[in-house]
C-alpha atoms as a PDB file:
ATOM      1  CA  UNK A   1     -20.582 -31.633  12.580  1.00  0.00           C
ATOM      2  CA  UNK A   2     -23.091 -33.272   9.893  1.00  0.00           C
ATOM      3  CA  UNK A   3     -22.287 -32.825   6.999  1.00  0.00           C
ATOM      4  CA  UNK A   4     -24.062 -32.166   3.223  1.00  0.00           C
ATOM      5  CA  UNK A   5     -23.639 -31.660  -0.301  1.00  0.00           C
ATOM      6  CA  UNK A   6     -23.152 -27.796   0.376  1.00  0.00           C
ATOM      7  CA  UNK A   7     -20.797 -28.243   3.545  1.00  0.00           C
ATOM      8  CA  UNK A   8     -18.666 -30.906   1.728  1.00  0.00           C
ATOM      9  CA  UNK A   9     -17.994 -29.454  -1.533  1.00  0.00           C
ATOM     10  CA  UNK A  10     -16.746 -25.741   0.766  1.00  0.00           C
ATOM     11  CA  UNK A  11     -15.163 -27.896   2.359  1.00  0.00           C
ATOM     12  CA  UNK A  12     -13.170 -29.363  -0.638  1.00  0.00           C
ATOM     13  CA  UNK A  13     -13.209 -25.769  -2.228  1.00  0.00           C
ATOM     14  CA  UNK A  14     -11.557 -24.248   0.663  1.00  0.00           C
ATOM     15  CA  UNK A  15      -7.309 -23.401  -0.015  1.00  0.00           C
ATOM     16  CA  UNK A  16      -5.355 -24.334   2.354  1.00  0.00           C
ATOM     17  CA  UNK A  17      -2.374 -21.713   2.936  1.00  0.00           C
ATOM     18  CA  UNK A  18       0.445 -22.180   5.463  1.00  0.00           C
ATOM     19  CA  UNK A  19       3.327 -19.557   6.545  1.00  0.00           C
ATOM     20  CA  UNK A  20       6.569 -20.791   7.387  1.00  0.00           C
ATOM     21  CA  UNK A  21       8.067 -17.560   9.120  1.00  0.00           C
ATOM     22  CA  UNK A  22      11.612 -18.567   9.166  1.00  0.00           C
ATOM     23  CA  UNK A  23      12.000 -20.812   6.114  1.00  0.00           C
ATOM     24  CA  UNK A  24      15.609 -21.697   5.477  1.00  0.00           C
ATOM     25  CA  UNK A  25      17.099 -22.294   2.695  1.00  0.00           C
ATOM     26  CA  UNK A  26      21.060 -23.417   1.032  1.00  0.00           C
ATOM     27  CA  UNK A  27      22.611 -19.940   1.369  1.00  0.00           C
ATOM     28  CA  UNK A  28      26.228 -19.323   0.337  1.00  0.00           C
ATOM     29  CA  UNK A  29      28.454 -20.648   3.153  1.00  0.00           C
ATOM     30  CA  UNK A  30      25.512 -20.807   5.718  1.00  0.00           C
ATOM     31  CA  UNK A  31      22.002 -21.213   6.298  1.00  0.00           C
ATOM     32  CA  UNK A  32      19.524 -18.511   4.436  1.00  0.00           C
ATOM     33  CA  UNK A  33      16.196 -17.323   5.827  1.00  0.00           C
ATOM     34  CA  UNK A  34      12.973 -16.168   4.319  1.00  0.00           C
ATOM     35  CA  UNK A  35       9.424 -15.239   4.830  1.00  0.00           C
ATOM     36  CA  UNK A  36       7.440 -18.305   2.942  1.00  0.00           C
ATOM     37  CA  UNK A  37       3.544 -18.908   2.460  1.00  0.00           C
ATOM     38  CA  UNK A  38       2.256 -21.656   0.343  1.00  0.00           C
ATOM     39  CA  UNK A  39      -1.344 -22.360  -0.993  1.00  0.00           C
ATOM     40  CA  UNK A  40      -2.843 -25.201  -2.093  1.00  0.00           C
ATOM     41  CA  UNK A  41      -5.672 -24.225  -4.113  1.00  0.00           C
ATOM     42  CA  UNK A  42      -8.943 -26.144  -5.016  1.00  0.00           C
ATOM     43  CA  UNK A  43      -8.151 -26.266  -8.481  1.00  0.00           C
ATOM     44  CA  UNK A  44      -5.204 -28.510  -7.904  1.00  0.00           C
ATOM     45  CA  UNK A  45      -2.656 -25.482  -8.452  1.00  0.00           C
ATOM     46  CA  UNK A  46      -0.193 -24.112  -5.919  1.00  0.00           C
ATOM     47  CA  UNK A  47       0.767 -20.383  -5.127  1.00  0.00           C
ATOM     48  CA  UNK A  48       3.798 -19.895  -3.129  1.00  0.00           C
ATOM     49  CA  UNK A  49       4.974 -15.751  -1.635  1.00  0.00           C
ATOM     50  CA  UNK A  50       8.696 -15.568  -1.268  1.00  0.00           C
ATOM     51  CA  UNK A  51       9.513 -12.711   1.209  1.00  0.00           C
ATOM     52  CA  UNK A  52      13.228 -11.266   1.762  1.00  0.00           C
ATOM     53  CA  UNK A  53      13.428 -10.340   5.413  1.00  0.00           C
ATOM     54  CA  UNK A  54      14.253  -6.957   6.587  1.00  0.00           C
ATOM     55  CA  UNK A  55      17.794  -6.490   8.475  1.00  0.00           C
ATOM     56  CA  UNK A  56      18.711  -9.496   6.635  1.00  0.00           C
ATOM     57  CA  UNK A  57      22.051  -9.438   5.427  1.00  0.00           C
ATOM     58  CA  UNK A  58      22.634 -12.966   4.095  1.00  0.00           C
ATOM     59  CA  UNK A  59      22.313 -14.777   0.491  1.00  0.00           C
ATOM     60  CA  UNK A  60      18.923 -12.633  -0.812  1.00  0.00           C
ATOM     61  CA  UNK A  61      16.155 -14.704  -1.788  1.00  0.00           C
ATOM     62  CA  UNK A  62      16.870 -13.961  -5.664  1.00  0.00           C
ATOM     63  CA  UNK A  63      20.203 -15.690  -5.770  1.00  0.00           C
ATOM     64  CA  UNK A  64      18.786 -19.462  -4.703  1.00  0.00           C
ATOM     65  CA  UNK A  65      15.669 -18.942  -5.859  1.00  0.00           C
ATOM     66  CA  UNK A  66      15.682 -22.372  -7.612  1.00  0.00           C
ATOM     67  CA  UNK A  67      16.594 -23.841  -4.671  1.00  0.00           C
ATOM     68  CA  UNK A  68      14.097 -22.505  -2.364  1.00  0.00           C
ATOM     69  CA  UNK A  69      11.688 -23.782  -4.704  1.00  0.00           C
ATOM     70  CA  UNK A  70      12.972 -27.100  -4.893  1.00  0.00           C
ATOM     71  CA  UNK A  71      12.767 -27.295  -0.997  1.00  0.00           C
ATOM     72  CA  UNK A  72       9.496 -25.833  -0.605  1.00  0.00           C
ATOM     73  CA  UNK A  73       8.248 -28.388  -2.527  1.00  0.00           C
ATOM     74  CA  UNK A  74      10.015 -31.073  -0.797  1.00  0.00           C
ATOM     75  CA  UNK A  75       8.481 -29.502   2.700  1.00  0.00           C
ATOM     76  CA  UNK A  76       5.335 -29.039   1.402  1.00  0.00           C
ATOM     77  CA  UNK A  77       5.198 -32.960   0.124  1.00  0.00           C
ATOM     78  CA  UNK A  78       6.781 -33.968   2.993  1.00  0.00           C
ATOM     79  CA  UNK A  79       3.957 -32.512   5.475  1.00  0.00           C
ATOM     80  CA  UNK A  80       1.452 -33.833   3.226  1.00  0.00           C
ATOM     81  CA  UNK A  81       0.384 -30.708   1.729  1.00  0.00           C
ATOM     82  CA  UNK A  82       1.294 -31.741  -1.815  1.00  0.00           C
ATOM     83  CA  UNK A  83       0.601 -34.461  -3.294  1.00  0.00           C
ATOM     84  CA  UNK A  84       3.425 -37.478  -3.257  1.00  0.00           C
ATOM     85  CA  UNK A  85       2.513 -39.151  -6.345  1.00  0.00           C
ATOM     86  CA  UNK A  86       3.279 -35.961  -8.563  1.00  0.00           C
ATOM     87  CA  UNK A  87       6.707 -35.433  -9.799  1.00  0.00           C
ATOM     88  CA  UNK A  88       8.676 -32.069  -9.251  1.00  0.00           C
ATOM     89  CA  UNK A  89       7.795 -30.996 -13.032  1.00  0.00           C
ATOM     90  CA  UNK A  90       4.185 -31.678 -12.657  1.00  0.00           C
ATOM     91  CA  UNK A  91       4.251 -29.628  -9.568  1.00  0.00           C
ATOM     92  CA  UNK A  92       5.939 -26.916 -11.480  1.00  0.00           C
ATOM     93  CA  UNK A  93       3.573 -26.827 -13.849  1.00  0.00           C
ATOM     94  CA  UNK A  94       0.936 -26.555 -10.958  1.00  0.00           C
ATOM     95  CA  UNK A  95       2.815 -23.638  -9.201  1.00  0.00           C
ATOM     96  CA  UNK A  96       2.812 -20.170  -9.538  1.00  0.00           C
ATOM     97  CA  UNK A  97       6.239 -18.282  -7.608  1.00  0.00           C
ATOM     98  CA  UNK A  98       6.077 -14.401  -6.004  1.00  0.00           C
ATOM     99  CA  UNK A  99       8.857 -13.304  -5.135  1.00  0.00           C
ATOM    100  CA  UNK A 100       8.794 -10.251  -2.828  1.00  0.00           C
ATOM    101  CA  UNK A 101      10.900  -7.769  -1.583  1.00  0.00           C
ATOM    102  CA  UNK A 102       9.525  -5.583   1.089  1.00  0.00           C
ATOM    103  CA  UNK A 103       9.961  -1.607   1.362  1.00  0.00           C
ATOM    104  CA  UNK A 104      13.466  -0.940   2.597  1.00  0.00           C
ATOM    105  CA  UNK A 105      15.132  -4.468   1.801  1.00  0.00           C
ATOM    106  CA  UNK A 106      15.741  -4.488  -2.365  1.00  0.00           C
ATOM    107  CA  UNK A 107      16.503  -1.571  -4.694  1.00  0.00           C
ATOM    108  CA  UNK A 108      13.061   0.415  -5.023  1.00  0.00           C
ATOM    109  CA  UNK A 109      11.853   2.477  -2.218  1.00  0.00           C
ATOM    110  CA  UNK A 110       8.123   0.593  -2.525  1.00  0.00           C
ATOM    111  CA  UNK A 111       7.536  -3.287  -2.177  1.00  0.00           C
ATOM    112  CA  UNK A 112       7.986  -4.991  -5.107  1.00  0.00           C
ATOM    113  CA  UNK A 113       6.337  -8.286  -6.359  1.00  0.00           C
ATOM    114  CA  UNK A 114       8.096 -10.700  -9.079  1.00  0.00           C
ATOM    115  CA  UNK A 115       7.019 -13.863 -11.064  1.00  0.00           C
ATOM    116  CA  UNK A 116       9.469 -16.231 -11.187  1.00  0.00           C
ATOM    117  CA  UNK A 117       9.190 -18.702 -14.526  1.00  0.00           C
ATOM    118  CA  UNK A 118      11.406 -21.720 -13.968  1.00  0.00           C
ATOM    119  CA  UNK A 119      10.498 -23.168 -17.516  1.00  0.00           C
ATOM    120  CA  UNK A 120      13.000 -21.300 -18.987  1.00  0.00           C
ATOM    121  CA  UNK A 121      15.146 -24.492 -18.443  1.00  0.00           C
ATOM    122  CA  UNK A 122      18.518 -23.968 -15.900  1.00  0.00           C
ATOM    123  CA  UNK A 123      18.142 -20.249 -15.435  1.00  0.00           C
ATOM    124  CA  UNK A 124      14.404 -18.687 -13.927  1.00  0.00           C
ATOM    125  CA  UNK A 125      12.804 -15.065 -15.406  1.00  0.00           C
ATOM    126  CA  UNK A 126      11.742 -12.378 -13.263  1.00  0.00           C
ATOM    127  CA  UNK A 127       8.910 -10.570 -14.324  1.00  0.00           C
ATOM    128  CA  UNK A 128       8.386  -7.567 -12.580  1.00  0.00           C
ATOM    129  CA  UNK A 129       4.652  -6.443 -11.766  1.00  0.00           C
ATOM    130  CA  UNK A 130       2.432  -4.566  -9.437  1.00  0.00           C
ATOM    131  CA  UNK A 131       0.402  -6.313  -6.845  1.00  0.00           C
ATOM    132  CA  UNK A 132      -2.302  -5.863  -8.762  1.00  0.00           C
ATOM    133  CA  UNK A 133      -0.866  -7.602 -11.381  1.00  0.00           C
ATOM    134  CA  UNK A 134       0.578 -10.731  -9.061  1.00  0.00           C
ATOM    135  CA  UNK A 135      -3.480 -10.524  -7.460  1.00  0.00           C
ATOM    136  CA  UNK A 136      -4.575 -11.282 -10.945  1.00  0.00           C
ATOM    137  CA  UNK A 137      -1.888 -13.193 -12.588  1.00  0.00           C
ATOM    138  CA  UNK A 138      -2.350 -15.656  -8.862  1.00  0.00           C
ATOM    139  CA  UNK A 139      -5.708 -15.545  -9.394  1.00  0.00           C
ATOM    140  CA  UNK A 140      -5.583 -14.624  -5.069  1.00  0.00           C
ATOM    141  CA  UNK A 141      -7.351 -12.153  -3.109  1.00  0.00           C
ATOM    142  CA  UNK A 142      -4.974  -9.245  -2.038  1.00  0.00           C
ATOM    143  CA  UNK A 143      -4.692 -10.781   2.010  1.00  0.00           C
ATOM    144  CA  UNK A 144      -2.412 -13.412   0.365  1.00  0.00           C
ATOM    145  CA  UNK A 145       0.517 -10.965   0.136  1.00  0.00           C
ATOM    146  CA  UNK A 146      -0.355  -9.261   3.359  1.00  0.00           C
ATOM    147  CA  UNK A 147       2.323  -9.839   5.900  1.00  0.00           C
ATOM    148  CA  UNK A 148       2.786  -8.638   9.023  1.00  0.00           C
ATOM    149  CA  UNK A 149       5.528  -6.720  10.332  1.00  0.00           C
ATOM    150  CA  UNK A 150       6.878  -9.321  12.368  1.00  0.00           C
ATOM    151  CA  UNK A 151       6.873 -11.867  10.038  1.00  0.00           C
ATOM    152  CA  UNK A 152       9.217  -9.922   7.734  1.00  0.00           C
ATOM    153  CA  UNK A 153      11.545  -8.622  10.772  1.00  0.00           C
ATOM    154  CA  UNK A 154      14.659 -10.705  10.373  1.00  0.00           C
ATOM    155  CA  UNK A 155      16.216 -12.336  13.743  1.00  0.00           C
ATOM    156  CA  UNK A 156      12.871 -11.586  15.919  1.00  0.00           C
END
């Protein structure tokens, strides 16, 4: 490939996203698992989607939330994909948390879409919003919180 100005800086401008299908997690008393997509964005920032599974009947993703953070960081930095040279809080500052519970697994009957704020020292805030809202507020396109089926079947 040759490359230019133009094909460098897309190239530099591109996110890079990854899905980890079966993330686990701390649970209580065993292993949890969750649907997990990160972004690295070209700005430097970082976008992570949280997904419960459905037929999952283990520690839900809202319980550990802290902790699922805290090792998809670690993952994330340890595969390169953040950098090693910032410090957890500087990455918090960088990252913006979805949490998302599909049709069928939390207590609406619709998918629902949460922004978790870990500044709020030892305990996070939910705020609750459409996916409109999450589009915007993530500054994403809509395909980010587009999962399919089989991603969010637990234990296939």
């Amino acid at each position: 490939m040759l490359w230019n100005r133009h094909s460098i800086r897309t190239f530099f401008m591109t996110a890079f996203q990854k899905d980890i299908r079966r993330f686990q997690f701390p649970g209580y008393g065993e292993t949890g698992t969750c649907f997990l997509r990160g972004r690295v964005n070209p700005d430097g920032s970082y976008t992570f989607l949280c997904s419960q599974l459905k037929n999952y009947t283990s520690t839900p993703i809202t319980s550990v939330v802290e902790e699922i953070f805290a090792k998809a960081v670690k993952d994330f930095k340890d595969a390169g994909l953040v950098s090693s040279e910032l410090s957890f809080s500087e990455i918090l500052a960088r990252s913006r948390w979805v949490e998302h519970y599909p049709k069928g697994t939390g207590r609406s009957s619709e998918d629902t879409y949460a922004l978790v704020n870990f500044a709020s020292g030892p305990n996070p805030a939910w705020d609750y919003v459409s996916l409109e809202r999450a589009i915007e507020k993530c500054g994403v396109e809509e395909g980010f919180f587009l999962i399919s089926p089989e991603d969010l079947q637990f234990g296939r």
